[in-house]
Structure formats: C-alpha cells, structure tokens
C-alpha atoms as a PDB file:
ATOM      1  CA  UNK A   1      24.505  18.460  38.853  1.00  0.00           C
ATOM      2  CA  UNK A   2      22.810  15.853  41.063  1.00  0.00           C
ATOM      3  CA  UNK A   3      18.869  15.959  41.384  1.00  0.00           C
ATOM      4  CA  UNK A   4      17.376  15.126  44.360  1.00  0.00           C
ATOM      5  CA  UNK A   5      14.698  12.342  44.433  1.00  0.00           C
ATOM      6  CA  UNK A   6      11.887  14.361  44.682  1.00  0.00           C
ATOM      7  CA  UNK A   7      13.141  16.536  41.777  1.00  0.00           C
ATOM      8  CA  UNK A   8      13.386  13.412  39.628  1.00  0.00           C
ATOM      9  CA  UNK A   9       9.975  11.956  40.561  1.00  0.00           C
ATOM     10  CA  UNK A  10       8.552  15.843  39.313  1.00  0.00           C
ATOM     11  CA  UNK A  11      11.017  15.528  36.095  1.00  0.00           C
ATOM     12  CA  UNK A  12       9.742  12.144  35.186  1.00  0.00           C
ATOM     13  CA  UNK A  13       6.195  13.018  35.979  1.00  0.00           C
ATOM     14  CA  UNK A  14       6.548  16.459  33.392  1.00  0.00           C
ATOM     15  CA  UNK A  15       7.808  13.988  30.931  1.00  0.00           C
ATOM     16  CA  UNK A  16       5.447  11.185  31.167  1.00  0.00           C
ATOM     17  CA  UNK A  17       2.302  14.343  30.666  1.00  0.00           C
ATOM     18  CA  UNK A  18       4.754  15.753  27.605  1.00  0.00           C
ATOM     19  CA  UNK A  19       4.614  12.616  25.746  1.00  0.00           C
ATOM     20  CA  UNK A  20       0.547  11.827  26.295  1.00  0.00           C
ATOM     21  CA  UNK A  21       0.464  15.445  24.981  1.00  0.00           C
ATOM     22  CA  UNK A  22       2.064  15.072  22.219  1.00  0.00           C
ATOM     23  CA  UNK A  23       0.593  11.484  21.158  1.00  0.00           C
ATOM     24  CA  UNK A  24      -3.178  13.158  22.105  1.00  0.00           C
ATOM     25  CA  UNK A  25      -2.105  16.259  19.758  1.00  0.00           C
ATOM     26  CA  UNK A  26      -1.022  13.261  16.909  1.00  0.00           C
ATOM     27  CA  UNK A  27      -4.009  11.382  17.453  1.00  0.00           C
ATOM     28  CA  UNK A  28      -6.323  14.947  17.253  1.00  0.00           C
ATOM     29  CA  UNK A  29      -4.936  15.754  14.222  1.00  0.00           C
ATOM     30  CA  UNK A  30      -6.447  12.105  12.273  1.00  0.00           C
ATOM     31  CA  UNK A  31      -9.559  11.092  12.735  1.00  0.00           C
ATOM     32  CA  UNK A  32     -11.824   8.317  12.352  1.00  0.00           C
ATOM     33  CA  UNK A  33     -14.516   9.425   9.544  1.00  0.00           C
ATOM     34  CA  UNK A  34     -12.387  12.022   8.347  1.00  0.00           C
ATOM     35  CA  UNK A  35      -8.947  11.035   7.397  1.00  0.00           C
ATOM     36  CA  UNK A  36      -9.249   7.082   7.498  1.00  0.00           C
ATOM     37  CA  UNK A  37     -12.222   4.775   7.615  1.00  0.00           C
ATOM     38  CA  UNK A  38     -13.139   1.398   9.780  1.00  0.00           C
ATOM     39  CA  UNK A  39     -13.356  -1.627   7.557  1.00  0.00           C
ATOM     40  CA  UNK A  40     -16.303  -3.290   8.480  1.00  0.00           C
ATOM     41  CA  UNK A  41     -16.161  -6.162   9.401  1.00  0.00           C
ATOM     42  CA  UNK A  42     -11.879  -6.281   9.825  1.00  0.00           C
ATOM     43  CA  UNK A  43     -10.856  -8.362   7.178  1.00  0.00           C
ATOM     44  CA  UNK A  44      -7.624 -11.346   7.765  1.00  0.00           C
ATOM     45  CA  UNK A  45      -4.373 -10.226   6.859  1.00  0.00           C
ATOM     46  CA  UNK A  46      -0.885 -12.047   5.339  1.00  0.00           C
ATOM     47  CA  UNK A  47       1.231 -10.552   8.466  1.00  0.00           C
ATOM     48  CA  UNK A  48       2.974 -12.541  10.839  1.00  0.00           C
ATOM     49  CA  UNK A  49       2.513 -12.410  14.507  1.00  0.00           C
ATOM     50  CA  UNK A  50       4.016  -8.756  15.578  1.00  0.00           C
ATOM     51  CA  UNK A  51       3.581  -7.254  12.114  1.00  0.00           C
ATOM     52  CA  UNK A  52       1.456  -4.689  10.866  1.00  0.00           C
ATOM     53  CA  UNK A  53       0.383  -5.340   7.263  1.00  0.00           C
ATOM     54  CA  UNK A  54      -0.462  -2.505   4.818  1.00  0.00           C
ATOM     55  CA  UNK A  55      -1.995  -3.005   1.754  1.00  0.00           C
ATOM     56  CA  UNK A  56      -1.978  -0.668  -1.522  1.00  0.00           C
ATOM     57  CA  UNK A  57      -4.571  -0.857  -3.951  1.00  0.00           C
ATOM     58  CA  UNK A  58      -4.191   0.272  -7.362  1.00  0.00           C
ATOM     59  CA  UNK A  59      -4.437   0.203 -11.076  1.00  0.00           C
ATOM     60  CA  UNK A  60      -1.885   0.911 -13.752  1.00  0.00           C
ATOM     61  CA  UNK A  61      -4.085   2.913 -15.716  1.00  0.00           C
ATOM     62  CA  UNK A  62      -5.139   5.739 -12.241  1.00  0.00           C
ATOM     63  CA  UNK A  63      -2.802   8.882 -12.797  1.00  0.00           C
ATOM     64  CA  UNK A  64      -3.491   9.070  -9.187  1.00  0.00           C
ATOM     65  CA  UNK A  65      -2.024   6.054  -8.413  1.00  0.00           C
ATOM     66  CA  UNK A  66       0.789   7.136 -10.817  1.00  0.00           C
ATOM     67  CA  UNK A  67       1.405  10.285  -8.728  1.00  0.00           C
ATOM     68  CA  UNK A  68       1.413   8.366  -5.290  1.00  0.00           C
ATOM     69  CA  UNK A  69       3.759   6.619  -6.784  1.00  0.00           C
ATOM     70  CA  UNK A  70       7.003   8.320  -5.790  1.00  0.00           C
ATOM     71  CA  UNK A  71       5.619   8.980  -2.282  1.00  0.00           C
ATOM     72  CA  UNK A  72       5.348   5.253  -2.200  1.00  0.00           C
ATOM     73  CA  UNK A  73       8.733   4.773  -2.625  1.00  0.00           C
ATOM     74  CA  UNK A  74      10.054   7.191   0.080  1.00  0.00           C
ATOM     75  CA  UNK A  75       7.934   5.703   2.508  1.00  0.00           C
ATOM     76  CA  UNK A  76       8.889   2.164   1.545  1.00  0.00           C
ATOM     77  CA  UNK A  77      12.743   3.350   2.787  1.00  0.00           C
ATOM     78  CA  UNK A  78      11.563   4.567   6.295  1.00  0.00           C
ATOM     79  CA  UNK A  79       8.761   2.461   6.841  1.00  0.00           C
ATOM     80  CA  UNK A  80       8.226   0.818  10.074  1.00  0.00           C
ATOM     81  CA  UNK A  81      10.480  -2.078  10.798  1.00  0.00           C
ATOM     82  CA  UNK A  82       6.787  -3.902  11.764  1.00  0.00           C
ATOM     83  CA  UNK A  83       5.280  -3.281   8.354  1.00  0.00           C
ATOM     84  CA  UNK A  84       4.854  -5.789   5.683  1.00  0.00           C
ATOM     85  CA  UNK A  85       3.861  -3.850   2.597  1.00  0.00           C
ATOM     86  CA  UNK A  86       1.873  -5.644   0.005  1.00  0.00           C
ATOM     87  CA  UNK A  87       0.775  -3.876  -3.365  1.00  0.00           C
ATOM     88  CA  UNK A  88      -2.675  -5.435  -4.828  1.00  0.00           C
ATOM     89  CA  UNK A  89      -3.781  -4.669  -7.995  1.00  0.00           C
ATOM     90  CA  UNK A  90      -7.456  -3.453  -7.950  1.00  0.00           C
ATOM     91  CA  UNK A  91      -9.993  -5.699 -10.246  1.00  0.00           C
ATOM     92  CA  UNK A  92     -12.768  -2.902  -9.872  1.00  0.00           C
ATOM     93  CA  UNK A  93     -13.748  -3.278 -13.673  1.00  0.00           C
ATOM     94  CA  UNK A  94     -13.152  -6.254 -16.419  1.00  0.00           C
ATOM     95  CA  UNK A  95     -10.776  -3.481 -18.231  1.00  0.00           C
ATOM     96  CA  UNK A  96      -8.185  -4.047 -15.371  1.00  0.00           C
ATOM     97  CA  UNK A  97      -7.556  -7.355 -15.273  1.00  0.00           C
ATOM     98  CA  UNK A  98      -4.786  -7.250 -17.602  1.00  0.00           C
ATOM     99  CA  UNK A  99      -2.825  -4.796 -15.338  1.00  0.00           C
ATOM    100  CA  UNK A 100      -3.214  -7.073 -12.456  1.00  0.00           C
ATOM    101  CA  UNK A 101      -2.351 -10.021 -14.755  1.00  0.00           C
ATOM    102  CA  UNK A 102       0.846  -7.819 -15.505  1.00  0.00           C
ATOM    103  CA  UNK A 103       1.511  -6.918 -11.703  1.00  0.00           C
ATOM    104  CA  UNK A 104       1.298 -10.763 -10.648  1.00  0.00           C
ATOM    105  CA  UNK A 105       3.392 -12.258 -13.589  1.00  0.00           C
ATOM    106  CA  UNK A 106       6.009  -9.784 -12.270  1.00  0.00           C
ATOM    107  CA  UNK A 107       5.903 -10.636  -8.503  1.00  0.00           C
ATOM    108  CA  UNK A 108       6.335 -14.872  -9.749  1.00  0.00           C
ATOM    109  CA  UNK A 109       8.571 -14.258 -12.259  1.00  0.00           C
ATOM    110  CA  UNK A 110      10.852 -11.806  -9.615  1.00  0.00           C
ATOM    111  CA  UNK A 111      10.844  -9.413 -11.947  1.00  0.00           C
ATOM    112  CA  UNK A 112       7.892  -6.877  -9.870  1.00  0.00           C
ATOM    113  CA  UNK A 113      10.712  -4.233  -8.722  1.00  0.00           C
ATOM    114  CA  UNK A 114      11.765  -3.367 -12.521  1.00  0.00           C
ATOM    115  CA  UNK A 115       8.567  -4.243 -13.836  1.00  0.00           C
ATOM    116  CA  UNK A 116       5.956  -1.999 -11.404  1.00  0.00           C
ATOM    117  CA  UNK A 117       7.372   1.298 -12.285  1.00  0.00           C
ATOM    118  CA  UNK A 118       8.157   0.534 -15.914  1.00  0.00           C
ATOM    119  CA  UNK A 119       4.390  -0.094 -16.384  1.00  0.00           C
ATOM    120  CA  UNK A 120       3.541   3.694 -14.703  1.00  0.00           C
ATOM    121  CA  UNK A 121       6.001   4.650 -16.699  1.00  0.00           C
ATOM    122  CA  UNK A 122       4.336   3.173 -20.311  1.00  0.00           C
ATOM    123  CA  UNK A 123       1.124   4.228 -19.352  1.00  0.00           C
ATOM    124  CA  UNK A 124       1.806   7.589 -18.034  1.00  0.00           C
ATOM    125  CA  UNK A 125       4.932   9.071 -19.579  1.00  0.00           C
ATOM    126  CA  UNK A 126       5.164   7.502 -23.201  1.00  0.00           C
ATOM    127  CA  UNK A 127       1.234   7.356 -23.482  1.00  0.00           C
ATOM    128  CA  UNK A 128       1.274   3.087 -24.459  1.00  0.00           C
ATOM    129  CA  UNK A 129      -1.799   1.646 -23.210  1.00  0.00           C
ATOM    130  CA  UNK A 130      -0.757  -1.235 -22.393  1.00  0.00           C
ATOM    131  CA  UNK A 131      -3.810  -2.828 -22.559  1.00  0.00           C
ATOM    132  CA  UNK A 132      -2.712  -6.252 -24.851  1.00  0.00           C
ATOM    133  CA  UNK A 133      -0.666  -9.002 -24.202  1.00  0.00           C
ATOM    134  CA  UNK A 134       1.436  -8.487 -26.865  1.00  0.00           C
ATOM    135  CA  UNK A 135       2.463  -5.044 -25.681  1.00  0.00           C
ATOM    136  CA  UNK A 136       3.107  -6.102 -21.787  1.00  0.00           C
ATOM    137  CA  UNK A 137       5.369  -9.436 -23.032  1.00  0.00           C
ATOM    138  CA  UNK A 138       7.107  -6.780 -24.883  1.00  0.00           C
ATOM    139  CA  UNK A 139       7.978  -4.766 -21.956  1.00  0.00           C
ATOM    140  CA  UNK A 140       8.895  -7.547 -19.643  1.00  0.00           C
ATOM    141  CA  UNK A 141      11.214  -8.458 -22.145  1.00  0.00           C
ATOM    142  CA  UNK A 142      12.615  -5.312 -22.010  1.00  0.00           C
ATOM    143  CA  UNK A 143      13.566  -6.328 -18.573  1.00  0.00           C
ATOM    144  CA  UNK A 144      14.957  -9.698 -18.899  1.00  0.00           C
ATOM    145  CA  UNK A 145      12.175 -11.720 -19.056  1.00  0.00           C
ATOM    146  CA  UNK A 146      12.104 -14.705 -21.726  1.00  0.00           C
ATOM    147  CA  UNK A 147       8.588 -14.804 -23.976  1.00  0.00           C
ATOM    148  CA  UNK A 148       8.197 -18.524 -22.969  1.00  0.00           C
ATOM    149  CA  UNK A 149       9.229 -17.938 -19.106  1.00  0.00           C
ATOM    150  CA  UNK A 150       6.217 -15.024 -19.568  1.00  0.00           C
ATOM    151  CA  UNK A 151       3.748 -17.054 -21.185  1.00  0.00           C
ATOM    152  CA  UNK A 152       4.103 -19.891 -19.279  1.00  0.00           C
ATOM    153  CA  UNK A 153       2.816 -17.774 -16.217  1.00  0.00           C
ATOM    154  CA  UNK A 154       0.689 -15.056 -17.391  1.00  0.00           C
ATOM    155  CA  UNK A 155      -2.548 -17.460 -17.976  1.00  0.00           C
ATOM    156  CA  UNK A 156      -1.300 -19.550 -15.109  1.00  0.00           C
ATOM    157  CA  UNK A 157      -3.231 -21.064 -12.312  1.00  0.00           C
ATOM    158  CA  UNK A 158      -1.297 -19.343  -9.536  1.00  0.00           C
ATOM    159  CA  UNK A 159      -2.058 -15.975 -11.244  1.00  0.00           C
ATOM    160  CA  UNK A 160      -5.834 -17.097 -11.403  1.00  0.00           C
ATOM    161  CA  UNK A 161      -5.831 -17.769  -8.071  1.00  0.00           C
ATOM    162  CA  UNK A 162      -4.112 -13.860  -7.249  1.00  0.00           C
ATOM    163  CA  UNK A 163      -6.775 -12.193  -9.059  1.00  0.00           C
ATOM    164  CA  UNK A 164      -9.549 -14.011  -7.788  1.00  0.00           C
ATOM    165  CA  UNK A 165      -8.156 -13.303  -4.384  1.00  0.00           C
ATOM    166  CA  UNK A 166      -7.914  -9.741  -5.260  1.00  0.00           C
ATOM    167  CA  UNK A 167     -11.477  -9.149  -6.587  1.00  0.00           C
ATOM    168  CA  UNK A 168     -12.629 -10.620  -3.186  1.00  0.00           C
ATOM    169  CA  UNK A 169     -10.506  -8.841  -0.982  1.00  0.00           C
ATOM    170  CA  UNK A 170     -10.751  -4.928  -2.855  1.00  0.00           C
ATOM    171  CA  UNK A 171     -15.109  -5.882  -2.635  1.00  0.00           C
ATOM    172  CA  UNK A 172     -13.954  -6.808   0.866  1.00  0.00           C
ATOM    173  CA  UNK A 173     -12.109  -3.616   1.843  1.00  0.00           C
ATOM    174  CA  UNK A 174     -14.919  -1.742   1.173  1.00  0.00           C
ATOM    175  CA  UNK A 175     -12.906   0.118  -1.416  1.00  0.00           C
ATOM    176  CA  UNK A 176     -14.317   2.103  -3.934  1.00  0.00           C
ATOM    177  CA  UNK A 177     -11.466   3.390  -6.081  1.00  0.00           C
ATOM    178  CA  UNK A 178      -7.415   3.674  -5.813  1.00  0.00           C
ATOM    179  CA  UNK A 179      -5.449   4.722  -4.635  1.00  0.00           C
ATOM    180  CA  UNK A 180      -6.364   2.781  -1.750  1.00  0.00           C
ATOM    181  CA  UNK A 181      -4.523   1.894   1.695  1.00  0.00           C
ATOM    182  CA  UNK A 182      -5.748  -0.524   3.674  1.00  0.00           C
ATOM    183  CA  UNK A 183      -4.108  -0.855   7.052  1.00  0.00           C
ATOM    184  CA  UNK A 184      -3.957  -4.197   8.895  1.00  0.00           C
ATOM    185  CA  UNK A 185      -7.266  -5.292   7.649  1.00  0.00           C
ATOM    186  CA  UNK A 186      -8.874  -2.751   9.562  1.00  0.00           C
ATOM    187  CA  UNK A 187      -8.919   0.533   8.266  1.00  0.00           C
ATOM    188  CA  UNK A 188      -8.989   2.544   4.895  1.00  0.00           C
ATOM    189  CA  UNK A 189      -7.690   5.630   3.490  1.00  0.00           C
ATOM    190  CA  UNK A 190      -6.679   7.347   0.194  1.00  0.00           C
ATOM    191  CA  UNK A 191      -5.399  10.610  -0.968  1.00  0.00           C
ATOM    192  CA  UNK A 192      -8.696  12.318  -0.772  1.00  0.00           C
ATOM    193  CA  UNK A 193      -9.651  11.479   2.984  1.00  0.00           C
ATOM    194  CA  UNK A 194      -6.060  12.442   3.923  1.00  0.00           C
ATOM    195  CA  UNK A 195      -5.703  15.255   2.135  1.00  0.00           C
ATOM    196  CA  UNK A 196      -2.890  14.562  -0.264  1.00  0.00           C
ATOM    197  CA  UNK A 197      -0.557  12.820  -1.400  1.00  0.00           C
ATOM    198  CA  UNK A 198       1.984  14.034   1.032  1.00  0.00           C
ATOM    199  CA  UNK A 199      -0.289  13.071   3.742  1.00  0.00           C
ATOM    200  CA  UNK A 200      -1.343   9.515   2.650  1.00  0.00           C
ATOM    201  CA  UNK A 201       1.472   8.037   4.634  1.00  0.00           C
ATOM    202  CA  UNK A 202       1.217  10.403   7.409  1.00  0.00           C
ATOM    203  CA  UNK A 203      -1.966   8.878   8.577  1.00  0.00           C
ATOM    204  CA  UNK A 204      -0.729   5.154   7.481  1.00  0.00           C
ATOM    205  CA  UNK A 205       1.992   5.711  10.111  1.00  0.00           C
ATOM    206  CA  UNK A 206      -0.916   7.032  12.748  1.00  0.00           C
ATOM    207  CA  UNK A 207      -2.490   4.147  11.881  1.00  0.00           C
ATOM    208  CA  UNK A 208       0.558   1.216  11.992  1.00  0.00           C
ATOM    209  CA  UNK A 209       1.464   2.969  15.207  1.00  0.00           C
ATOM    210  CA  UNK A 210      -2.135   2.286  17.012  1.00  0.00           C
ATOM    211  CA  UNK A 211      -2.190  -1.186  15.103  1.00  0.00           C
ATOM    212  CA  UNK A 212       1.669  -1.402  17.495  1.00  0.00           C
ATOM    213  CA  UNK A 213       0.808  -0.934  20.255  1.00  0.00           C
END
C-alpha cells in the first residue's frame, strides 16, 4: 500500500505526539520531591565522558540492603549500556567500617563478585556477625583468598584511602541511610521514596535516561 506524502507527513506527525505522550506520562509518574531527590550541590562522579554513573550505598549489616539485593542483580543484567555501576559501602557509624573494610579488600583483591553476596549471606541467612577480622579472613578464605594476600591489604593504604573517600562522599550525597542510589552525582533515591524495592530501579532508569539525553 503506498501512502501519499501528505498521509506520511500526518503519520509521522501522530507518532512524533505518541512518543512525547508517552515520555510526559513516564516523567508524570516520578517526581522530583517525591520519588528521587536533587543532591545539592551535584557532586563529581568516576564516569567517563558519555556515561551515566550510579552509585549504591550500603551496609552489610541493613536487611534492607540485603533485600535490594537480588533486585540489584537483575538490574545489573539489563542495565543501560551508558551506566557504570559502582557499589560504596556506607561509613554512617564507626560500627561499619569493618564491612566497608571487607567490601574494599574484595574489590583489590578481585575477589568482590564471590565475596559481596557471601557477606549478605553470613550476616543475614546463617546469623554470623561478621563484625571481627578474624571472622571476615575466614570467609574470604572460603573463597580463595590466601590469609597473607588478605592481610597484606585489609589495613592497607589504598583501602584507607577508599573509606576516607567514602565517608566524604555518603556526608556528600546528602544520604541519610541505605539503601541509597545516587544517580550521576545528582540525584538520590531509596526504597522508601520509590516505593519499593521493585521500584528502586524503575526510577534509577527515569533518572539515567534524563542524565542521557
């Protein structure tokens, strides 16, 4: 069937006012105040020119941030192609340090993958607190990880210098728990301002998609 030009000009034109709809009826649907936050001033981020970065702030010992968790993960395998995801361990209180001390000995040691979860897991599932050094070497041994490969990082300098960097930036963020999700330095949102854990990354993807464009 051939259309003639005037026909095509009218389809175009129907879909060009489909699509605004349909990004105004996405955009009504999250709003500023409501289901995400400004971060004030916008703080620098660790993305590369044409990337989005989005940043998740927890704590091993949250059962919220145990139960965003698997959401996490689902999101992590459709993300954006834009998106570099960084997890940062939140320093809120001197009780966490050891977690973040834990989550940064993973990332240098290239162990964070096995090691992230299996911490949750301690915590959460077999009730460990996981609040010594003794009982974290134990469970990074548990995946691969030699004791003087462990110790030899855990006190380090470079993991100094990650959790000094991560008090800074969660006071920075204007955080004030976790789960938190900071996206591109600019805004902030958690499972209470977006109404769930099923809708935490919902309005992360609103917000990489205006951060796109």
């Amino acid at each position: 069937m051939k259309l003639s030009s005037h026909k095509i000009v009218i389809l175009f034109a129907s879909l060009a006012l489909l699509g605004a709809s349909v990004s105004s009826s996405f955009a009504a649907r999250y709003q500023e105040g409501e289901h995400y936050e400004r971060v004030s001033p916008p703080q620098p981020t660790t993305a590369a020119p044409g990337q989005v970065e989005v940043v998740e702030l927890f704590w091993y010992g949250c059962p919220h941030c145990y139960r965003l968790e698997p959401y996490t993960k689902r999101w992590l395998k459709k993300k954006p192609s834009n998106v570099k995801f960084v997890r940062m361990p939140g320093v809120f209180q001197p009780s966490w340090e050891i977690g973040a001390r834990a989550y940064y000995t993973a990332e240098i040691l290239g162990v964070a993958d096995k090691v992230h979860g299996a911490m949750f897991e301690a915590i959460h599932e077999l009730k460990s607190p996981m609040s010594s050094e003794a009982e974290i070497l134990a469970l990074f041994q548990q995946h691969g990880v030699e004791e003087k490969d462990f110790n030899r990082v855990f006190k380090s300098f470079a993991v100094e210098t990650k959790l000094r960097r991560a008090r800074d930036m969660g006071r920075r963020y204007g955080a004030r728990g976790v789960p938190t999700i900071i996206v591109n330095g600019k805004f902030r949102t958690g499972v209470h301002e977006a109404g769930g854990n099923a809708r935490v990354f919902q309005v992360v993807d609103y917000l990489v998609q205006q951060e796109s464009q």
